[in-house]
PDB file of N, CA and C in Angstrom:
ATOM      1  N   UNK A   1     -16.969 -18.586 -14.303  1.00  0.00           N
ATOM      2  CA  UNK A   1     -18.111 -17.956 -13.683  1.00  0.00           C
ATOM      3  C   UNK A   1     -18.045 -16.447 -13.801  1.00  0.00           C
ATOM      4  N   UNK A   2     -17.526 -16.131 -15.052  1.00  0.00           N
ATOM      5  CA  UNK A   2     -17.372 -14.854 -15.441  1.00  0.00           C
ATOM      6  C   UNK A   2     -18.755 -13.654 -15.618  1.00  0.00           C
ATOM      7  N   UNK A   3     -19.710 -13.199 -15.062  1.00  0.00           N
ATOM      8  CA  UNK A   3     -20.929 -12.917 -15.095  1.00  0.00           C
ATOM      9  C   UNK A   3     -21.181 -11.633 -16.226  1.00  0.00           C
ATOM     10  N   UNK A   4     -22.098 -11.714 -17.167  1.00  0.00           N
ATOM     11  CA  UNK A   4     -22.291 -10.970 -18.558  1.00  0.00           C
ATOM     12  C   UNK A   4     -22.169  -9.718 -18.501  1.00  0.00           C
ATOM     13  N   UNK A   5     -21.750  -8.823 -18.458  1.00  0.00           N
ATOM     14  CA  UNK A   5     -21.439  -7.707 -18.348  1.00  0.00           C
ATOM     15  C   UNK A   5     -22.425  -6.312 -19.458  1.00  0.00           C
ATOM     16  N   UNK A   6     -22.188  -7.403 -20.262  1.00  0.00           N
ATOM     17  CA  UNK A   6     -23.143  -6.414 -21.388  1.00  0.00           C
ATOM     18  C   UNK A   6     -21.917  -5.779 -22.178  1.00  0.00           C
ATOM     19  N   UNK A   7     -22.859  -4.352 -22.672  1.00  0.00           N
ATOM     20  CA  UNK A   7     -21.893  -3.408 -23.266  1.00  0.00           C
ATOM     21  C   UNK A   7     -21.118  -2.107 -22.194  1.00  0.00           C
ATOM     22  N   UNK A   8     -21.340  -2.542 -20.930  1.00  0.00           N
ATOM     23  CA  UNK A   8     -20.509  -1.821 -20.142  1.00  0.00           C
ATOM     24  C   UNK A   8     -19.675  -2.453 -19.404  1.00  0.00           C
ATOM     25  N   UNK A   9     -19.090  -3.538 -20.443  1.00  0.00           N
ATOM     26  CA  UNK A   9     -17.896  -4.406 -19.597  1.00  0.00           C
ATOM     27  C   UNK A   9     -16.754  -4.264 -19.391  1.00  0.00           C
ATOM     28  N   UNK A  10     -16.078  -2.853 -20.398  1.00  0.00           N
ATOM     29  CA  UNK A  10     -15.196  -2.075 -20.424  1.00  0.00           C
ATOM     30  C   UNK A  10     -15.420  -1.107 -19.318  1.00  0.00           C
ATOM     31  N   UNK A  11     -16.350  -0.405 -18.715  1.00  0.00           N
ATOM     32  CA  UNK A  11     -16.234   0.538 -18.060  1.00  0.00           C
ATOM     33  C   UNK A  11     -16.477  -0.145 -16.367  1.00  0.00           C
ATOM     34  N   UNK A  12     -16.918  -1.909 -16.528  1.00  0.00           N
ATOM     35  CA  UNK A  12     -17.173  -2.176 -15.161  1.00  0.00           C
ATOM     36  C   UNK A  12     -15.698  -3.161 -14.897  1.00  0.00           C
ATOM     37  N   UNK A  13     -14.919  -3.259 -15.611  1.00  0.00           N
ATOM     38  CA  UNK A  13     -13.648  -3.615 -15.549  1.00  0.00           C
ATOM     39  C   UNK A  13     -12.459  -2.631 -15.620  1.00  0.00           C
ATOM     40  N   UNK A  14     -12.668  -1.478 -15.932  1.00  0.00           N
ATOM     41  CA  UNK A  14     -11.570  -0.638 -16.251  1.00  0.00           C
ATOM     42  C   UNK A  14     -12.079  -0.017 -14.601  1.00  0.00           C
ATOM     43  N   UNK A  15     -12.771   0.104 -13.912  1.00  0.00           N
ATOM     44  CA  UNK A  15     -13.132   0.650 -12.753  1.00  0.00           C
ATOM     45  C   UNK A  15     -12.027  -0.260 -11.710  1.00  0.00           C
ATOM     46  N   UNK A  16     -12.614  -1.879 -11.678  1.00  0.00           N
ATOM     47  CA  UNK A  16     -12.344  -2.454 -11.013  1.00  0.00           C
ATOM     48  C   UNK A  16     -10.548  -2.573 -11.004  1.00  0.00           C
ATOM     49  N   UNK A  17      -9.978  -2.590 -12.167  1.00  0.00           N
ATOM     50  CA  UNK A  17      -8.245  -2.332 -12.387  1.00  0.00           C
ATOM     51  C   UNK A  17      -8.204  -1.082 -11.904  1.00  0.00           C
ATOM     52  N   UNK A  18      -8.415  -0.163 -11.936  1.00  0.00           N
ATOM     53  CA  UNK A  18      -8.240   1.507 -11.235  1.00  0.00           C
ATOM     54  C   UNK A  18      -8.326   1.301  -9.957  1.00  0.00           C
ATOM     55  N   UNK A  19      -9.563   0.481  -9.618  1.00  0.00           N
ATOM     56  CA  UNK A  19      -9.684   0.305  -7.850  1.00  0.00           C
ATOM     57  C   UNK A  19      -8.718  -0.477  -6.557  1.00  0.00           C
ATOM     58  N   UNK A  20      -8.100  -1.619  -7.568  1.00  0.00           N
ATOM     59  CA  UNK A  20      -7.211  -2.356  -7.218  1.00  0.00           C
ATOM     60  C   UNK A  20      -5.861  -1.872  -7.481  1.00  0.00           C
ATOM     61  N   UNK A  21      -5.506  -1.097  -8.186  1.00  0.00           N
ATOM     62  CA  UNK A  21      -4.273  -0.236  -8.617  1.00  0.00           C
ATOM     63  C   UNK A  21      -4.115   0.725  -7.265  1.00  0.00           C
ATOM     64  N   UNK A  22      -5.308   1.336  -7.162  1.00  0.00           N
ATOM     65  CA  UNK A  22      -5.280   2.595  -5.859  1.00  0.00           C
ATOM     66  C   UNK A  22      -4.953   1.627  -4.513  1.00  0.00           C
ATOM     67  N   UNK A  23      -5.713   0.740  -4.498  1.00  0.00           N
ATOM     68  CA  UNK A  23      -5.630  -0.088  -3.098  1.00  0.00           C
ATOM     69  C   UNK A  23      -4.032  -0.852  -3.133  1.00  0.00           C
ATOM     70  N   UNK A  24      -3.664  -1.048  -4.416  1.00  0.00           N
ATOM     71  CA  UNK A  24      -1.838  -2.125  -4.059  1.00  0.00           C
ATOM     72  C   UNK A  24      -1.068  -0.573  -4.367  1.00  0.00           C
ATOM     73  N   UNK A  25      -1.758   0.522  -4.054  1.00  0.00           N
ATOM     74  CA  UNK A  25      -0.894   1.555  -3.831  1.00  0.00           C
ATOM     75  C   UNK A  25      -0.376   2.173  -2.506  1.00  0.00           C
ATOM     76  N   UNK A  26      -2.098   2.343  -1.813  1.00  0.00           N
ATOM     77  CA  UNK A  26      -1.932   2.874  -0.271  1.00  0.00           C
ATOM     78  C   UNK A  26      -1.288   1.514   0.030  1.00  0.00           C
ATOM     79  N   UNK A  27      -1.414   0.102   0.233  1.00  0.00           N
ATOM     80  CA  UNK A  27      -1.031  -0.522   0.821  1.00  0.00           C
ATOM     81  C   UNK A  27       0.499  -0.730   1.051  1.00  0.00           C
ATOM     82  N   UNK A  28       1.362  -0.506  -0.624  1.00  0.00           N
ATOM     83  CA  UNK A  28       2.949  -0.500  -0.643  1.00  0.00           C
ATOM     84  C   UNK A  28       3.204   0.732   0.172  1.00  0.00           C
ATOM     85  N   UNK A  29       2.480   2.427   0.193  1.00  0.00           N
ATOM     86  CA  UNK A  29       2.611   3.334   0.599  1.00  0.00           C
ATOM     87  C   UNK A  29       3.134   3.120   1.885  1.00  0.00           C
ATOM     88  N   UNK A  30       2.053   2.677   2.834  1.00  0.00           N
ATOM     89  CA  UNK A  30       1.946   2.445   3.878  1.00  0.00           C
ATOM     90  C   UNK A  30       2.917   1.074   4.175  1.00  0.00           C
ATOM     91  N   UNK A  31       3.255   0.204   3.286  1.00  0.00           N
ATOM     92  CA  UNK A  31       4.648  -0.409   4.180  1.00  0.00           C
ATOM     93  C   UNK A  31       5.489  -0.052   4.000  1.00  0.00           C
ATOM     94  N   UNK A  32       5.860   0.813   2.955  1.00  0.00           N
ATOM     95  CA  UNK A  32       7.482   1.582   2.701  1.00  0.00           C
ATOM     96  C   UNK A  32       7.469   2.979   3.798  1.00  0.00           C
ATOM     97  N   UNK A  33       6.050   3.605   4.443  1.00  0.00           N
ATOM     98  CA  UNK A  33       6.481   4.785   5.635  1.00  0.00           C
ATOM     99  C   UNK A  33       6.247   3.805   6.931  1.00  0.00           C
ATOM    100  N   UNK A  34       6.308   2.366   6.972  1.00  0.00           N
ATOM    101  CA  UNK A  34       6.077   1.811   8.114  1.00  0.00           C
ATOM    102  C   UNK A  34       7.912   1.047   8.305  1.00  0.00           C
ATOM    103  N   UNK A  35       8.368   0.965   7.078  1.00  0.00           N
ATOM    104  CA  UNK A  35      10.011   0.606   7.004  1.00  0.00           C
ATOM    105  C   UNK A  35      10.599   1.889   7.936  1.00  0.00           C
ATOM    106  N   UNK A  36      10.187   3.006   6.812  1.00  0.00           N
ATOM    107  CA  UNK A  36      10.691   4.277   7.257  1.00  0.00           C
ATOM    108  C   UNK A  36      11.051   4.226   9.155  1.00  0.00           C
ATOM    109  N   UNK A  37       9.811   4.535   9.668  1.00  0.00           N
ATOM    110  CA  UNK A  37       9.244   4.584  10.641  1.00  0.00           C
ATOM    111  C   UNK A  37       9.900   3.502  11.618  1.00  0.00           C
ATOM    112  N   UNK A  38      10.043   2.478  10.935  1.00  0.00           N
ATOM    113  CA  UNK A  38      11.087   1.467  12.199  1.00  0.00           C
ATOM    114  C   UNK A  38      12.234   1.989  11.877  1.00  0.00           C
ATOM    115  N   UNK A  39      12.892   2.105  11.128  1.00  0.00           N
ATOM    116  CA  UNK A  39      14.039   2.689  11.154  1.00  0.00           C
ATOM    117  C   UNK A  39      14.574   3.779  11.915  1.00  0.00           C
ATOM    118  N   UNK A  40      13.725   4.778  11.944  1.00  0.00           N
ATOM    119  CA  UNK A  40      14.505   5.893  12.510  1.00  0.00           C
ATOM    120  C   UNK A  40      13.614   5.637  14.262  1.00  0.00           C
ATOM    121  N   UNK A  41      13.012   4.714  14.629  1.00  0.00           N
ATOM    122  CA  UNK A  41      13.115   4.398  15.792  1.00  0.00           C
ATOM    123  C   UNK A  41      14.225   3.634  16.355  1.00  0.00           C
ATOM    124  N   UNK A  42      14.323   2.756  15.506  1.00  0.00           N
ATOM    125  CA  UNK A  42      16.107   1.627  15.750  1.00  0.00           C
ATOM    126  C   UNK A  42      17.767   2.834  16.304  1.00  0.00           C
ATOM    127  N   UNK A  43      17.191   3.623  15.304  1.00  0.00           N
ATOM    128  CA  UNK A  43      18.031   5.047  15.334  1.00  0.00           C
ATOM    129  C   UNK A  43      17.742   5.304  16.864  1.00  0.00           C
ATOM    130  N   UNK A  44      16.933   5.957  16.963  1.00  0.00           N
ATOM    131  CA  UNK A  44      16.854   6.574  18.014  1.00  0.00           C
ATOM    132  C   UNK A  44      16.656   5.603  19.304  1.00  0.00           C
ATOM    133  N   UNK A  45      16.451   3.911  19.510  1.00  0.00           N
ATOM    134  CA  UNK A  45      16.754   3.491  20.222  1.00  0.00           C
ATOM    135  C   UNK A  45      18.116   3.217  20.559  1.00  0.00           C
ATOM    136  N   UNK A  46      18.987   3.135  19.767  1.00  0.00           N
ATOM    137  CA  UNK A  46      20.545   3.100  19.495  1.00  0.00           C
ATOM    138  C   UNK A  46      21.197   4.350  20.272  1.00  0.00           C
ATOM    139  N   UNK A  47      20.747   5.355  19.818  1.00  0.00           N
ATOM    140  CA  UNK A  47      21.093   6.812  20.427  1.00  0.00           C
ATOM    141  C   UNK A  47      20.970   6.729  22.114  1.00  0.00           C
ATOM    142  N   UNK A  48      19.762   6.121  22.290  1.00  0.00           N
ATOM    143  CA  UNK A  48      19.514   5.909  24.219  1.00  0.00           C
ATOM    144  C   UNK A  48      20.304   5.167  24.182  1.00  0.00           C
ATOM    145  N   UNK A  49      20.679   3.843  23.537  1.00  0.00           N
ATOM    146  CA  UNK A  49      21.438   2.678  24.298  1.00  0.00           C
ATOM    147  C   UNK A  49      23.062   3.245  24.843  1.00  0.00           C
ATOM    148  N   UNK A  50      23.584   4.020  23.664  1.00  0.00           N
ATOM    149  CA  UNK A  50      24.814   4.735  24.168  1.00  0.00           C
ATOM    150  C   UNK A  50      24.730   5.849  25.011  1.00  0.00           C
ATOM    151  N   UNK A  51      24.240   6.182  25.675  1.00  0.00           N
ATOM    152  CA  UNK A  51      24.122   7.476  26.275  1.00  0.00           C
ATOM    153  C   UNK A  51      23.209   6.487  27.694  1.00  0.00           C
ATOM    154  N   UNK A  52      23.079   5.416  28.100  1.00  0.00           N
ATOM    155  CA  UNK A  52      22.979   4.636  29.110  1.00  0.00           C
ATOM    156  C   UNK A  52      23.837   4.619  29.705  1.00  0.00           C
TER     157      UNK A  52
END
C-alpha cells in the first residue's frame, strides 16, 4: 500500500529518513541525559544516606 509518489519520491522520502533520524536522535539524547541524571541523584542520595 505503497502510495505513488510521482517524480518527487526522492525528495518525499529523503525528508521522511531525515525526520525519523532527528526524532531516534532527541529520543536516545534524552535517555542517555535521563541515565545521566539518575545517576548522579543515586550519588547524591548515597552521600545523605552516610551522613544520617
Amino acid at each position: 500500500m505503497i502510495p505513488d509518489l510521482g517524480r518527487y519520491a526522492s525528495e518525499v522520502l529523503s525528508a521522511y529518513v531525515v525526520s525519523l533520524a532527528l526524532l531516534a536522535g532527541v529520543v536516545a539524547w534524552y535517555w542517555l541525559r535521563a541515565r545521566a541524571v539518575r545517576s548522579q541523584l543515586d550519588q547524591v542520595e548515597q552521600r545523605q544516606e552516610r551522613t544520617e
